[in-house]
Protein backbone atom coordinates (compact mmCIF):
# COMPACT_ATOMS: atom_id res chain seq x y z
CA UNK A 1 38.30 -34.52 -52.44
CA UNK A 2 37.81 -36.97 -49.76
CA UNK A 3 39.26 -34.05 -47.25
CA UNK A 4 36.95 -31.75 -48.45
CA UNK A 5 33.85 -33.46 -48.08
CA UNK A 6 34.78 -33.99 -44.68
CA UNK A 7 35.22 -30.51 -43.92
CA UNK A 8 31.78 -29.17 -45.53
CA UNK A 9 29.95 -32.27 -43.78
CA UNK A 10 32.09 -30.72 -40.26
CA UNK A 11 30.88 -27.34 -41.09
CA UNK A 12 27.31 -28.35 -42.06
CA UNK A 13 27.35 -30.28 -38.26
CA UNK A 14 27.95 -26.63 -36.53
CA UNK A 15 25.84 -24.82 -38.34
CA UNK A 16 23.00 -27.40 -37.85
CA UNK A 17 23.95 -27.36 -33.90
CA UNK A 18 24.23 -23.75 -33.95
CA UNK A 19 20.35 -23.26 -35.52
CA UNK A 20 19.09 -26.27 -32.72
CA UNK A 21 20.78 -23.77 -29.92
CA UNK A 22 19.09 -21.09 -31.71
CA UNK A 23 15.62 -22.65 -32.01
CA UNK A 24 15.57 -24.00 -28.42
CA UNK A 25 16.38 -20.91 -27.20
CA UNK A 26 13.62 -18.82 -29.36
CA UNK A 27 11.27 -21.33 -27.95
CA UNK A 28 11.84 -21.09 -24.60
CA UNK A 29 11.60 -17.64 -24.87
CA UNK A 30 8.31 -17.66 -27.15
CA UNK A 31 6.73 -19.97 -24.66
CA UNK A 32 7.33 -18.04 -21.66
CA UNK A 33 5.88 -14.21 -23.87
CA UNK A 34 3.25 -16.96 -25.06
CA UNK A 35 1.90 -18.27 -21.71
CA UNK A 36 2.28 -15.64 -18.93
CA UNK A 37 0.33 -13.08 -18.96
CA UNK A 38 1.02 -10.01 -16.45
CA UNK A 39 -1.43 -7.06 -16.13
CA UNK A 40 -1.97 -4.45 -13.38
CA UNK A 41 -4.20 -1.47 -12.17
CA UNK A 42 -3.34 1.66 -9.99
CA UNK A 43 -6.28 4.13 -8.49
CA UNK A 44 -5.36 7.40 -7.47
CA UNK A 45 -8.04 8.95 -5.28
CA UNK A 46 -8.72 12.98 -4.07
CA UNK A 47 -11.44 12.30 -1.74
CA UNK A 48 -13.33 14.57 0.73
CA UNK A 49 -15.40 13.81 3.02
CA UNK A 50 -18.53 16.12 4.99
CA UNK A 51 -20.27 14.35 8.05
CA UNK A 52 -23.40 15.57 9.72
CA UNK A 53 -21.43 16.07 12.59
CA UNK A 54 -19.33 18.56 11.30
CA UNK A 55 -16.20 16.20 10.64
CA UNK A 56 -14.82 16.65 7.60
CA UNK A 57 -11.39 15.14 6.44
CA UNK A 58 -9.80 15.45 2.57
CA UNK A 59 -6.91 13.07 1.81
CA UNK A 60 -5.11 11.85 -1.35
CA UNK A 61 -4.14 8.19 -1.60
CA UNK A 62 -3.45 5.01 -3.29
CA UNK A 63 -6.93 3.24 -3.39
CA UNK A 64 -5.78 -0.02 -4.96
CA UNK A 65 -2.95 -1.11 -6.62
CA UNK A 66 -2.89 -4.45 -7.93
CA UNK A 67 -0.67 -6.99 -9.96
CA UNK A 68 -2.43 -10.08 -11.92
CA UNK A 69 0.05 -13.17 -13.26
CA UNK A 70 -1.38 -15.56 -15.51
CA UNK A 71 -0.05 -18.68 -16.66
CA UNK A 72 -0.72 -21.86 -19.39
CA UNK A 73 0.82 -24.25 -17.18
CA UNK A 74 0.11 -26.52 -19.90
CA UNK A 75 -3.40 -27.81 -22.42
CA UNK A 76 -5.27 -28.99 -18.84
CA UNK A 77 -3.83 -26.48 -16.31
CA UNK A 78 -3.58 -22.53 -15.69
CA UNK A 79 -2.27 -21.00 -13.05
CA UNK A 80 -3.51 -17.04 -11.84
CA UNK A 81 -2.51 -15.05 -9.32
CA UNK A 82 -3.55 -11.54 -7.69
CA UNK A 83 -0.76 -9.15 -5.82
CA UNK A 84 -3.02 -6.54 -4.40
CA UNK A 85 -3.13 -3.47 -1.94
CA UNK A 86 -5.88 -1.89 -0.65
CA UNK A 87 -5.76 1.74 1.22
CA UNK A 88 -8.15 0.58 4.03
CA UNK A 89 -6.10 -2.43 4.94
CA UNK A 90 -2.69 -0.39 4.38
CA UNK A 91 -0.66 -3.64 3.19
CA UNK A 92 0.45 -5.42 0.04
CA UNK A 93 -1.62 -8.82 0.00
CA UNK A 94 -0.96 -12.06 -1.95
CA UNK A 95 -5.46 -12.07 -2.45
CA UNK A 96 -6.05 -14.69 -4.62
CA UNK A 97 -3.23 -17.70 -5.85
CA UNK A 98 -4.85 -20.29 -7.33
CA UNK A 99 -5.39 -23.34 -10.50
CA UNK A 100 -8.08 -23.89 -12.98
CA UNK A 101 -7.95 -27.59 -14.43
CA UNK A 102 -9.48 -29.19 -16.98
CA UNK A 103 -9.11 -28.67 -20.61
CA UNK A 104 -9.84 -25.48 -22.36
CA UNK A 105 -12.73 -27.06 -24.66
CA UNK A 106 -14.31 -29.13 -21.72
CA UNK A 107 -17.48 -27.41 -20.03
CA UNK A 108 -16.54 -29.01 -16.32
CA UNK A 109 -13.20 -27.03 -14.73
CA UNK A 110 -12.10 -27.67 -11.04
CA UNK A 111 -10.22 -24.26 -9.41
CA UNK A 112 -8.36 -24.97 -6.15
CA UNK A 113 -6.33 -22.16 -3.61
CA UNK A 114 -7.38 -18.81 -2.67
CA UNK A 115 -9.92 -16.80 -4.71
CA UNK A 116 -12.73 -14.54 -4.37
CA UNK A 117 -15.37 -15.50 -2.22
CA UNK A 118 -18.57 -16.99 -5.26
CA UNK A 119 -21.48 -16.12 -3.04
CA UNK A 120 -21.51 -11.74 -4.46
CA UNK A 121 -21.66 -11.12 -7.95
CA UNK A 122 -21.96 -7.08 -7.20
CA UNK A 123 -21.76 -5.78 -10.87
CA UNK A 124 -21.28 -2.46 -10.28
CA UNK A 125 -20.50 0.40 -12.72
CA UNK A 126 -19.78 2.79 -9.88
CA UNK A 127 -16.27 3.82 -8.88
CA UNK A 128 -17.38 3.16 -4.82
CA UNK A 129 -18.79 -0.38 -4.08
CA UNK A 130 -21.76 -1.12 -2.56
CA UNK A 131 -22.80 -1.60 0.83
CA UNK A 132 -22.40 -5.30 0.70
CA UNK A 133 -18.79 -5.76 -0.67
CA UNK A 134 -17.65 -3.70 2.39
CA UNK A 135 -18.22 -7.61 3.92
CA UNK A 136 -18.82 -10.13 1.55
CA UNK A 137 -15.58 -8.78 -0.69
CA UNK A 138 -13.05 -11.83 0.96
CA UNK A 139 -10.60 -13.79 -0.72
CA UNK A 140 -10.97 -17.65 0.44
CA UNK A 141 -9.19 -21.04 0.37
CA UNK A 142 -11.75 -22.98 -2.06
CA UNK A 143 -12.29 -26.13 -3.60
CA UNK A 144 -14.70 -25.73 -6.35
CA UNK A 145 -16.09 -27.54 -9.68
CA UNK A 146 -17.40 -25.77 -12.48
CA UNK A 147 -20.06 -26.77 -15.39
CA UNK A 148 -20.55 -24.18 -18.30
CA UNK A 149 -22.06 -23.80 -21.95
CA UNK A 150 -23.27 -20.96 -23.67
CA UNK A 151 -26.41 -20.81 -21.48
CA UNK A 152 -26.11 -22.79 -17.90
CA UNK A 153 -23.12 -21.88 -15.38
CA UNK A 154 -22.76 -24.42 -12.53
CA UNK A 155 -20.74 -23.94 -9.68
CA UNK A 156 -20.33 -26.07 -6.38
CA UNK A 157 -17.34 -25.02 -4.04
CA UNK A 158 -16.38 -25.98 -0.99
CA UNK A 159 -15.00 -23.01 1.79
CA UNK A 160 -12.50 -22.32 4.74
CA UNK A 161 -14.02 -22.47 7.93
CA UNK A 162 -12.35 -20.56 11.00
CA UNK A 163 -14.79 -21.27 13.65
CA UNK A 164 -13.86 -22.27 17.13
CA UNK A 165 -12.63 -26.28 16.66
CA UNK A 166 -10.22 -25.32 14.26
CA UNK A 167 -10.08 -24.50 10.37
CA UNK A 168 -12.29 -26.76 8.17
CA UNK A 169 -13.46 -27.34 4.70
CA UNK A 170 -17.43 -27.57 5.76
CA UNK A 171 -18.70 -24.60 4.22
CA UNK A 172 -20.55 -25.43 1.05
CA UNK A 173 -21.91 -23.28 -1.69
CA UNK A 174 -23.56 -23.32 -4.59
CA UNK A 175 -24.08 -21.02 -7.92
CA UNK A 176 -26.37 -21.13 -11.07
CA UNK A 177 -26.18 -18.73 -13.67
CA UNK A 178 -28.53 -18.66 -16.81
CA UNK A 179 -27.45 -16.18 -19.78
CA UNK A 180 -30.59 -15.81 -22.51
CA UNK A 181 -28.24 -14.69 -24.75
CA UNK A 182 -30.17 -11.88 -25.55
CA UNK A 183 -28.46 -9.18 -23.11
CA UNK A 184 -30.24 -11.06 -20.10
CA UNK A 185 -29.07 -12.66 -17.55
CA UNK A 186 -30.04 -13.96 -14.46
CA UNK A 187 -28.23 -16.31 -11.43
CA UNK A 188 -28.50 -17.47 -7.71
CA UNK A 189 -26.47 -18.33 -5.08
CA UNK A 190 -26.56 -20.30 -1.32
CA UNK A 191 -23.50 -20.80 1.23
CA UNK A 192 -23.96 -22.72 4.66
CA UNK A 193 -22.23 -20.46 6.29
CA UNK A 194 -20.98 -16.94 6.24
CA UNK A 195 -20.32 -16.19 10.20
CA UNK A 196 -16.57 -18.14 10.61
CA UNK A 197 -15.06 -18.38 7.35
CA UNK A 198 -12.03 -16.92 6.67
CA UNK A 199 -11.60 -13.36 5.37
CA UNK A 200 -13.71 -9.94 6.54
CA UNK A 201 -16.60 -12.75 8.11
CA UNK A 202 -14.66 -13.70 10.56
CA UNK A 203 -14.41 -10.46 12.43
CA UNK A 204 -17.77 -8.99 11.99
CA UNK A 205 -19.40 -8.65 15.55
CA UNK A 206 -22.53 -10.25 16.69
CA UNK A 207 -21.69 -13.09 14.25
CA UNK A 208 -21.20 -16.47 16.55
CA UNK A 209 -23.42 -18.48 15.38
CA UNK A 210 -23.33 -20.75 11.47
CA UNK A 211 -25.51 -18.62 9.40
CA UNK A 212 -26.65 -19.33 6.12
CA UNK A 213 -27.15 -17.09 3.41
CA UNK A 214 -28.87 -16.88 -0.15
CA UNK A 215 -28.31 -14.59 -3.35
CA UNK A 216 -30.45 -13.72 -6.72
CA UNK A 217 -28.98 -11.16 -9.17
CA UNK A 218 -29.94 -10.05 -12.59
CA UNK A 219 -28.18 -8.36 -15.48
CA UNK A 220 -29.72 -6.68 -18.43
CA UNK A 221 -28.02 -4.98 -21.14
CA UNK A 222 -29.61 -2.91 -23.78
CA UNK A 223 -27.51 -1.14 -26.29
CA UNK A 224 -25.13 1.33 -23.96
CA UNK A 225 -27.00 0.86 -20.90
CA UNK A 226 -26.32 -2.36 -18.57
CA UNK A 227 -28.67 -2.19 -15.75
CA UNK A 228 -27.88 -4.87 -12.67
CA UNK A 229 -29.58 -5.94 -9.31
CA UNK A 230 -28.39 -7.93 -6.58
CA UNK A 231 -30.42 -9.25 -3.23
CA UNK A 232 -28.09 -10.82 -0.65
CA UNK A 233 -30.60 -12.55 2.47
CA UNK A 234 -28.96 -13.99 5.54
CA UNK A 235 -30.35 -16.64 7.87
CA UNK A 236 -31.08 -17.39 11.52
CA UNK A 237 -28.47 -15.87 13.77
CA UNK A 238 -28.52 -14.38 17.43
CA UNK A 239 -28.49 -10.90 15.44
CA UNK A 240 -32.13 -9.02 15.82
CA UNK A 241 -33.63 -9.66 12.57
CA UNK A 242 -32.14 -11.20 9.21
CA UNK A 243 -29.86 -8.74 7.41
CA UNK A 244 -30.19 -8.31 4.46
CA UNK A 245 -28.40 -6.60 1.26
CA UNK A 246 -30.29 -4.84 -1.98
CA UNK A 247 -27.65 -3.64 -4.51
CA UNK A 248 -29.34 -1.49 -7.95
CA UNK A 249 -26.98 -0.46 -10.18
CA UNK A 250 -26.81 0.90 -14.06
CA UNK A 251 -24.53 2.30 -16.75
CA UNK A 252 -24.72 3.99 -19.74
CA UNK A 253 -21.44 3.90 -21.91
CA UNK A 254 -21.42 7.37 -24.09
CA UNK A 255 -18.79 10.35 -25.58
CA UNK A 256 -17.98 12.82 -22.37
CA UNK A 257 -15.92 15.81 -23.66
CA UNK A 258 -15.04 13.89 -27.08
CA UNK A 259 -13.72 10.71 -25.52
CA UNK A 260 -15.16 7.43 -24.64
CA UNK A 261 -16.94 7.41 -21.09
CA UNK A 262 -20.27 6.59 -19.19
CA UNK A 263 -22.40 8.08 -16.95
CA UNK A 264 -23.37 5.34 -13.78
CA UNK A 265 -25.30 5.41 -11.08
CA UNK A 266 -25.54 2.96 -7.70
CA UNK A 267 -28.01 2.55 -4.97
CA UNK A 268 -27.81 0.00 -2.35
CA UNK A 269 -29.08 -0.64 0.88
CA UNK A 270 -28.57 -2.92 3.89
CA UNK A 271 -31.41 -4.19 6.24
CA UNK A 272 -31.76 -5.25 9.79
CA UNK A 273 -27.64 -4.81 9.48
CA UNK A 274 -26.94 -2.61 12.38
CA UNK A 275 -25.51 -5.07 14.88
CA UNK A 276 -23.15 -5.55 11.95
CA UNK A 277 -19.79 -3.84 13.26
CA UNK A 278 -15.94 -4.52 13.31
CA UNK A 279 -15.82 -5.17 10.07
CA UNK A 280 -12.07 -6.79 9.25
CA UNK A 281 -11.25 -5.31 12.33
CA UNK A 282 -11.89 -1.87 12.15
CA UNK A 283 -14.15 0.10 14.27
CA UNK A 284 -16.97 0.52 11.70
CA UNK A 285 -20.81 0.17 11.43
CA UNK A 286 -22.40 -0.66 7.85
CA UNK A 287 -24.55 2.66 6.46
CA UNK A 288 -28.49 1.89 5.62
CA UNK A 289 -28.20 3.24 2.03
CA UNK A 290 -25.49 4.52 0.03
CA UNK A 291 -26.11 6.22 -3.23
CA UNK A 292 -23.45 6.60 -5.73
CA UNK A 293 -23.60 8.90 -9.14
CA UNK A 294 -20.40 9.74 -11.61
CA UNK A 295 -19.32 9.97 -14.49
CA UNK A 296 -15.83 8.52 -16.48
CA UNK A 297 -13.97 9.76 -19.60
CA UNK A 298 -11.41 7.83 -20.61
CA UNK A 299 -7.63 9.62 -20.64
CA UNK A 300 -6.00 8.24 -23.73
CA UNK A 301 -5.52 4.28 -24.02
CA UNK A 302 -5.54 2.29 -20.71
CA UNK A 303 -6.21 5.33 -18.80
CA UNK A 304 -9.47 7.03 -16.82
CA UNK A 305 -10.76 10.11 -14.78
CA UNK A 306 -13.74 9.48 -12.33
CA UNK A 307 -15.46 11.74 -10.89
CA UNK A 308 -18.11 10.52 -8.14
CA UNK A 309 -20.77 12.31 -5.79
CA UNK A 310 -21.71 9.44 -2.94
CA UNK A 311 -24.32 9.87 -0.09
CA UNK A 312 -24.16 7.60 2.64
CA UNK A 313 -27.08 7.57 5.21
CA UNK A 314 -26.45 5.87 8.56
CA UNK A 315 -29.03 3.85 11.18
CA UNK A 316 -29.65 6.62 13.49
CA UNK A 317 -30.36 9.06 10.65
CA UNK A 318 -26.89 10.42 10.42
CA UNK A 319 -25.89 11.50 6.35
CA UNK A 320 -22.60 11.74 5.20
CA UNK A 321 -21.17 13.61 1.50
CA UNK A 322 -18.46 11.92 -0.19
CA UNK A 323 -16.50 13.94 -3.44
CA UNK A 324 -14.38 11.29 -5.27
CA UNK A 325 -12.84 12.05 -7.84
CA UNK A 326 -9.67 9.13 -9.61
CA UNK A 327 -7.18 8.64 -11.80
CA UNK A 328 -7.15 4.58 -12.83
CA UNK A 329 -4.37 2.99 -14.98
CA UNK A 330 -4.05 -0.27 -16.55
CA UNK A 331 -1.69 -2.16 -18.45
């Protein structure tokens, strides 16, 4: 008898040992499906293009492919991530690689690395951005702390600065945000200095100096239709004049063809802005206006067809007619 109880307490051992393996193993596993998080978005674009000047050029491309990791690090830290390529730079970018800390229940976070640049908001419902992400769209190294509740957003970051003595943290910016809760919402924005920090800024000609700049942007939403406006104002500089940046946009989610879509439409405008060239390197000077209507109809789950008409009217009077017309994916 003694024997036997032996044995059964023996086997009862393994099998206990066996469901610990078992259970460490599951939870490993469960905590890794529980806390990453891995999403991604590919744009196919037809696009043709009719100049004034008789150039015209059609193409088919990759416009953006892009990977996003997310991680739970643990209850006071989380981790994100952007892989992303772009067809105008024509390479596969590590944009944005940074951590959000603080606790998910407190209102004050701190985010440190490489993120998108807080001073544009640029809402837009449009397939082609407006005229002012074509600079202000930049990925930087940031400090930045962060106060929220359900109607005040705070923000106060610290930038890279790649002027001439050398790369620095002394670009400062700030960001309020006010949300009615009522489908309106307003915010505004200030950064020391967008002529030498990293990114697009650093290569835009005419730019030597430190020059401020300020933002105020409203969102209202009504039903289906979101309407937004943006007003981007740069200081002092040895530019002629103070460019500036007006971005009106709207959106009205409704059935196209029996499946969800919307109809949008985008105008936006830059002022003072022609000394603006060399933008990221590329021989390229900013349009006055760009206008942008479309419509979307979604292609089963996690898929979308745009099609987009976009007029682009240059300083010295020049126009330019742009057909777009993309397949985006998401999972």
């Amino acid at each position: 008898m003694k024997a036997r109880i032996a044995q059964l307490e023996a086997q009862l051992a393994a099998q206990q040992a066996t469901i610990a393996k078992n259970e460490t193993t599951e939870s490993t596993a469960g905590g890794f499906a529980d806390n990453v998080t891995v999403s991604g978005e590919v744009s196919l674009l037809a696009q043709q293009v009719e100049a004034d000047n008789g150039d015209s050029t059609a193409d088919i491309l990759v416009d953006t492919f892009e990977i996003a990791i997310e991680a739970d690090v643990n209850e006071n830290v989380k981790l994100a991530t952007l892989i992303e390529y772009l067809s105008v730079d024509e390479k596969l970018d590590l944009a944005e690689a940074y951590a959000v800390i603080g606790a998910e229940d407190s209102p004050v976070h701190l985010t440190l690395g490489k993120a998108a640049h807080p001073l544009l908001v640029g809402d837009s419902a449009a397939f082609t951005d407006p005229i002012a992400f074509d600079i202000f769209d930049a990925k930087e190294g940031l400090a930045m702390v962060s106060y929220a509740n359900d109607m005040v957003s705070l923000d106060a970051y610290a930038l890279n600065n790649s002027g001439d003595e050398g790369t620095t943290l002394d670009t400062l910016g700030l960001n309020l945000g006010l949300d009615f809760q009522n489908g309106v919402s307003v915010g505004a924005g200030y950064v020391t200095d967008v002529a030498n920090t990293a990114g697009p800024f650093s290569e835009l000609g005419g730019l030597t100096e430190k020059i401020d700049a300020w933002r105020v942007n409203a969102l209202v939403e009504t039903g289906d239709l979101a309407m937004f406006a943006e007003y981007i104002k740069l200081g002092d500089s040895n530019l002629e004049g103070e460019p500036s940046f007006l971005h009106l946009g709207a959106g009205y989610s409704t059935q196209v063809l029996g499946a969800d879509g919307s109809l949008f439409l985008g105008y936006s405008e830059s002022d003072e802005a022609s000394d603006i060239d060399d933008v990221a390197g590329i021989d390229y000077e900013l349009p006055e206006t760009r206008t942008a209507l479309g419509i979307t109809r979604a292609m089963g789950e996690n898929a979308e067809l745009s099609a987009e008409y976009v007029r682009e009217e240059a300083y010295d009077g020049g126009d330019t007619d742009i057909l777009n017309v993309a397949v985006t994916t998401s999972f």
